[in-house]
N, C-alpha and C. Protein backbone atom coordinates (compact mmCIF):
# COMPACT_ATOMS: atom_id res chain seq x y z
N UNK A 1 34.16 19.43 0.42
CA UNK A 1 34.87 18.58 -0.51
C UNK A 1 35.56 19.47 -1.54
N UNK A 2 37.07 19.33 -1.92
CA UNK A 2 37.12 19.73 -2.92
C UNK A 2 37.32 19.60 -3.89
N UNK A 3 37.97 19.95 -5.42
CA UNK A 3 38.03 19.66 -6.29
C UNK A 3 39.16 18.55 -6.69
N UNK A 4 40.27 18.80 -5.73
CA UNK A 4 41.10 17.52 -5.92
C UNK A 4 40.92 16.38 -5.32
N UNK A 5 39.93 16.40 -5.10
CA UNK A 5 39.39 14.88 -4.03
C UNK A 5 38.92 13.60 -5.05
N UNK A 6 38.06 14.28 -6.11
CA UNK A 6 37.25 13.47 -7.07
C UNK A 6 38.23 13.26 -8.08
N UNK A 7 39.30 14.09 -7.87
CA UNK A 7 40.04 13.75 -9.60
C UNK A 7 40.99 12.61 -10.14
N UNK A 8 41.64 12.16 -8.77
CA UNK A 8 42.77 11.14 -9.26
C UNK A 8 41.73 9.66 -9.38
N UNK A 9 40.56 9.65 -8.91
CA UNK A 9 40.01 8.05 -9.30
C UNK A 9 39.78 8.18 -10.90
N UNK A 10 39.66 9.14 -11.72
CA UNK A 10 38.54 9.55 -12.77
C UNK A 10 39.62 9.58 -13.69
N UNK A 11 41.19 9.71 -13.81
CA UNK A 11 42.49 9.83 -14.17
C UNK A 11 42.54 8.70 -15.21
N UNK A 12 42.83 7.33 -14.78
CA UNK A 12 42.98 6.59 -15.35
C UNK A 12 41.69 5.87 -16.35
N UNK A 13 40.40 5.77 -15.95
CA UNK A 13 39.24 5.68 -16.37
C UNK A 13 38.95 6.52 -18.05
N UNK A 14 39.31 8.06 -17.76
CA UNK A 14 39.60 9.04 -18.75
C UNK A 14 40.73 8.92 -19.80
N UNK A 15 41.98 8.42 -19.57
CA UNK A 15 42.88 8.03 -20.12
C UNK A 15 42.31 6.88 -21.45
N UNK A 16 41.52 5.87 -20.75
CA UNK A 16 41.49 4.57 -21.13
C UNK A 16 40.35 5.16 -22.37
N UNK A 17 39.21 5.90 -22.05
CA UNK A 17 38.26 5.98 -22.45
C UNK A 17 38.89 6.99 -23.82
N UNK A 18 39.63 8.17 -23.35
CA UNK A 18 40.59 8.61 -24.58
C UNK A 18 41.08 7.70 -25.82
N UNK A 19 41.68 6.72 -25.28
CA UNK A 19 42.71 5.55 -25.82
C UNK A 19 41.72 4.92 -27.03
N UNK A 20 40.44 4.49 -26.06
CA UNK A 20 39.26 3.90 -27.27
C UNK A 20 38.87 4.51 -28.24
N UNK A 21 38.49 6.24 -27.69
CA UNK A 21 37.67 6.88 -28.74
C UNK A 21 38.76 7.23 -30.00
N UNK A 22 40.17 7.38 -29.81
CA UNK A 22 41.12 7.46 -30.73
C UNK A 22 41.31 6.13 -31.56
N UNK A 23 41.31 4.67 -30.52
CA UNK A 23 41.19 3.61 -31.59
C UNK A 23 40.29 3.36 -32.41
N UNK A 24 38.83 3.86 -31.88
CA UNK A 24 37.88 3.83 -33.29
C UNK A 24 37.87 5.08 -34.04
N UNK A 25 38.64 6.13 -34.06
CA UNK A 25 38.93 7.26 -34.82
C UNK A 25 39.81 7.06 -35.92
N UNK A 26 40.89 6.26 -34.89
CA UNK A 26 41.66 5.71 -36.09
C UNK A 26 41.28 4.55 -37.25
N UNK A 27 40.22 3.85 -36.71
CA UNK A 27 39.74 3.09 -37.38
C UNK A 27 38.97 3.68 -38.45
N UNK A 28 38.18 4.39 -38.48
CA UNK A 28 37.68 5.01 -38.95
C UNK A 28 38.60 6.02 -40.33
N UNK A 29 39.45 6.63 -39.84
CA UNK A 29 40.22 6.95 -40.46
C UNK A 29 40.98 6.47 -41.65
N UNK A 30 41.17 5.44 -41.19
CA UNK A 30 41.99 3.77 -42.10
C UNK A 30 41.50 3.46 -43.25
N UNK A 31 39.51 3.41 -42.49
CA UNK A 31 38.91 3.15 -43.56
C UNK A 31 38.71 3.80 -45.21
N UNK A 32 38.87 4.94 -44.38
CA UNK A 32 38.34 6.20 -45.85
C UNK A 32 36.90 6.47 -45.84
N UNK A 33 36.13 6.82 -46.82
CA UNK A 33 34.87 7.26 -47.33
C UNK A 33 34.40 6.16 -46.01
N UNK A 34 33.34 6.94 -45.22
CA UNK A 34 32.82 6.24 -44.03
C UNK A 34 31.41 5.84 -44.43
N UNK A 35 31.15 4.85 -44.12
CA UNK A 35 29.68 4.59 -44.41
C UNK A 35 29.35 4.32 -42.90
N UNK A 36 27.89 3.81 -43.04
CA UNK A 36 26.57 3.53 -41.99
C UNK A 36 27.90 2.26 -41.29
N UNK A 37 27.67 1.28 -42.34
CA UNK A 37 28.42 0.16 -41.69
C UNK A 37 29.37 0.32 -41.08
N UNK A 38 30.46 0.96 -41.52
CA UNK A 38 31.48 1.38 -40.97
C UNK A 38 31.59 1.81 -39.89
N UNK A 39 30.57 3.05 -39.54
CA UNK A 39 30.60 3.70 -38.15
C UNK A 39 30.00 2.32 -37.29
N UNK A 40 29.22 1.47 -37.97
CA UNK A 40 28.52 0.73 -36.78
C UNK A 40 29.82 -0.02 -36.33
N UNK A 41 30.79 -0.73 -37.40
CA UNK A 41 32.04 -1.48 -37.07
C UNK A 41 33.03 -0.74 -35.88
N UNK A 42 32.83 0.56 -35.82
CA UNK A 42 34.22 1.19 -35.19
C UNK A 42 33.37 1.17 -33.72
N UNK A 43 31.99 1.22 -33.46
CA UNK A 43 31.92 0.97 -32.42
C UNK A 43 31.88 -0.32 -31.10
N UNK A 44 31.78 -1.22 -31.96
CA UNK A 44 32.96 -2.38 -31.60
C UNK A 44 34.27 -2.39 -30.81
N UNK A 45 34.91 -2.14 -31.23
CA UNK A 45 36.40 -1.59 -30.51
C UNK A 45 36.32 -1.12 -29.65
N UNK A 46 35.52 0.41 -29.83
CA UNK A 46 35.09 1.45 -28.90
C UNK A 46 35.15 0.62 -27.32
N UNK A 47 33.87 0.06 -27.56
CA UNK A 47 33.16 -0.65 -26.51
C UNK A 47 34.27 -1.53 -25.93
N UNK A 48 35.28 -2.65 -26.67
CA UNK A 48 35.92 -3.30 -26.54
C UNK A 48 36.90 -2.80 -25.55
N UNK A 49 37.10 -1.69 -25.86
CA UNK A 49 38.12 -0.81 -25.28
C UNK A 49 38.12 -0.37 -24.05
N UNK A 50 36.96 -0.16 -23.88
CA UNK A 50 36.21 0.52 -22.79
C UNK A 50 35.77 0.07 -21.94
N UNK A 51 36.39 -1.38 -21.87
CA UNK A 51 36.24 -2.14 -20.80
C UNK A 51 36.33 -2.15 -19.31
N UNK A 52 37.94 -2.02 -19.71
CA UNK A 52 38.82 -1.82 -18.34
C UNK A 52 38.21 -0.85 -17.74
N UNK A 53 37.90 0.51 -18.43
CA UNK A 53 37.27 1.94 -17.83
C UNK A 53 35.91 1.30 -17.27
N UNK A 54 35.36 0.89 -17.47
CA UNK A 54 34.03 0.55 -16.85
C UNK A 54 34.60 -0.22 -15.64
N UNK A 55 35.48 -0.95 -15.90
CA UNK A 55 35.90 -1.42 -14.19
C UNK A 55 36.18 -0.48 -13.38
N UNK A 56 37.02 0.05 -14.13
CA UNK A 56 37.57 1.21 -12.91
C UNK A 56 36.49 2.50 -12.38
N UNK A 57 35.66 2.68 -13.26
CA UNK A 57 34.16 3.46 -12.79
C UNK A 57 33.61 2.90 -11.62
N UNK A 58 33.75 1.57 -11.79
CA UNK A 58 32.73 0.57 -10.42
C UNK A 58 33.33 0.55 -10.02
N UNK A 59 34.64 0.44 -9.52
CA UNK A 59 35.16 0.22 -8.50
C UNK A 59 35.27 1.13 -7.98
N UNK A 60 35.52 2.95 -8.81
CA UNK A 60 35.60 4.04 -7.95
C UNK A 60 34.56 4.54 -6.90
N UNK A 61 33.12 3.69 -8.12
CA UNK A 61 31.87 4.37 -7.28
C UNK A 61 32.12 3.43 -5.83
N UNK A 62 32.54 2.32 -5.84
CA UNK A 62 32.41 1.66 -4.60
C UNK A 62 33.03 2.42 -3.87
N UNK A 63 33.76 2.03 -3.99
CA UNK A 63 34.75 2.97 -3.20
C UNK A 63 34.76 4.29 -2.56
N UNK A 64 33.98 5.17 -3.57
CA UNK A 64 33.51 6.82 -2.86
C UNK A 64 32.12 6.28 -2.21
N UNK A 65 31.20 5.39 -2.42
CA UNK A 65 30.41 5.05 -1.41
C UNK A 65 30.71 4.46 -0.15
N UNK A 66 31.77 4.03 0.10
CA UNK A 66 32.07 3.44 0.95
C UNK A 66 33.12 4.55 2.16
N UNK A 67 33.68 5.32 1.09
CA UNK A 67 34.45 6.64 2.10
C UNK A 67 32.80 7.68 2.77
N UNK A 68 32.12 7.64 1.78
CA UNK A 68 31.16 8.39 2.22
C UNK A 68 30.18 8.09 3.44
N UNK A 69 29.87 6.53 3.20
CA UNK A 69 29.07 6.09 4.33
C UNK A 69 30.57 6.02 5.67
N UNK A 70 31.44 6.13 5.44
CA UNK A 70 32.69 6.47 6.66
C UNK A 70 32.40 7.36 7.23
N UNK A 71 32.42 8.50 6.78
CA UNK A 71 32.31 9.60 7.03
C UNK A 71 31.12 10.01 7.64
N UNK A 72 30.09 9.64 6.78
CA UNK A 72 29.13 9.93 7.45
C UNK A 72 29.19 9.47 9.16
N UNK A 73 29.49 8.04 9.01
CA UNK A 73 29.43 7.07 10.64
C UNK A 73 30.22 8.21 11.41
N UNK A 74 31.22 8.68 11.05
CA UNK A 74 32.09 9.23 11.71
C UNK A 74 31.57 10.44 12.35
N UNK A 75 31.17 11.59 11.45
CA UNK A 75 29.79 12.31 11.80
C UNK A 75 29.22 11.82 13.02
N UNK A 76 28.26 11.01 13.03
CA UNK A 76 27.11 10.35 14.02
C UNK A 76 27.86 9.96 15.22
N UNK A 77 29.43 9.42 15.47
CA UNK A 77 30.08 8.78 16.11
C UNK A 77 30.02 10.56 17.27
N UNK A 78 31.33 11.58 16.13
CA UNK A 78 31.61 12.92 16.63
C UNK A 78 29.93 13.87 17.62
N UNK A 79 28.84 13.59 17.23
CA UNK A 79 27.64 13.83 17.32
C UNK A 79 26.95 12.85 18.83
N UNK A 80 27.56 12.02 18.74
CA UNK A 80 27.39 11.26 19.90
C UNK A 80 27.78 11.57 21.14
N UNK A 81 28.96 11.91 20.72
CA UNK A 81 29.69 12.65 22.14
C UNK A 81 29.42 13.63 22.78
């Protein structure tokens, strides 16, 4: 396997997850003098944000489980012969 195999599912996921940690940075930012509360507020968003990326995590893992158990069959198929 190599290194460009794993990278383009993880692309957009990373992007998104960027996008959040800057919207509660910026939030944060906005605020000024940060308190307890504050940080607890910005992680709100965070999470909010980080939605879509959690889809696209599950769907990647499906997905590389599903090339993998391929492969594997394919293996056992080549092994058969």
């Amino acid at each position: 396997m190599t290194l460009i195999s794993w990278r383009p599912g993880l692309i957009l996921p990373g992007i998104i997850l960027l996008r959040a940690a800057m919207g509660a940075f910026g939030f944060l930012a906005f605020v000024g003098p940060v308190t307890a509360g504050d940080a607890a507020a910005a992680i709100v968003p965070f999470f909010t944000m980080s939605v879509p990326a959690i889809i696209l995590l599950l769907i990647y893992a499906v997905c590389r489980g599903k090339k993998k158990r391929n492969r594997e069959v394919d293996k056992m198929n080549i092994q058969d012969l």
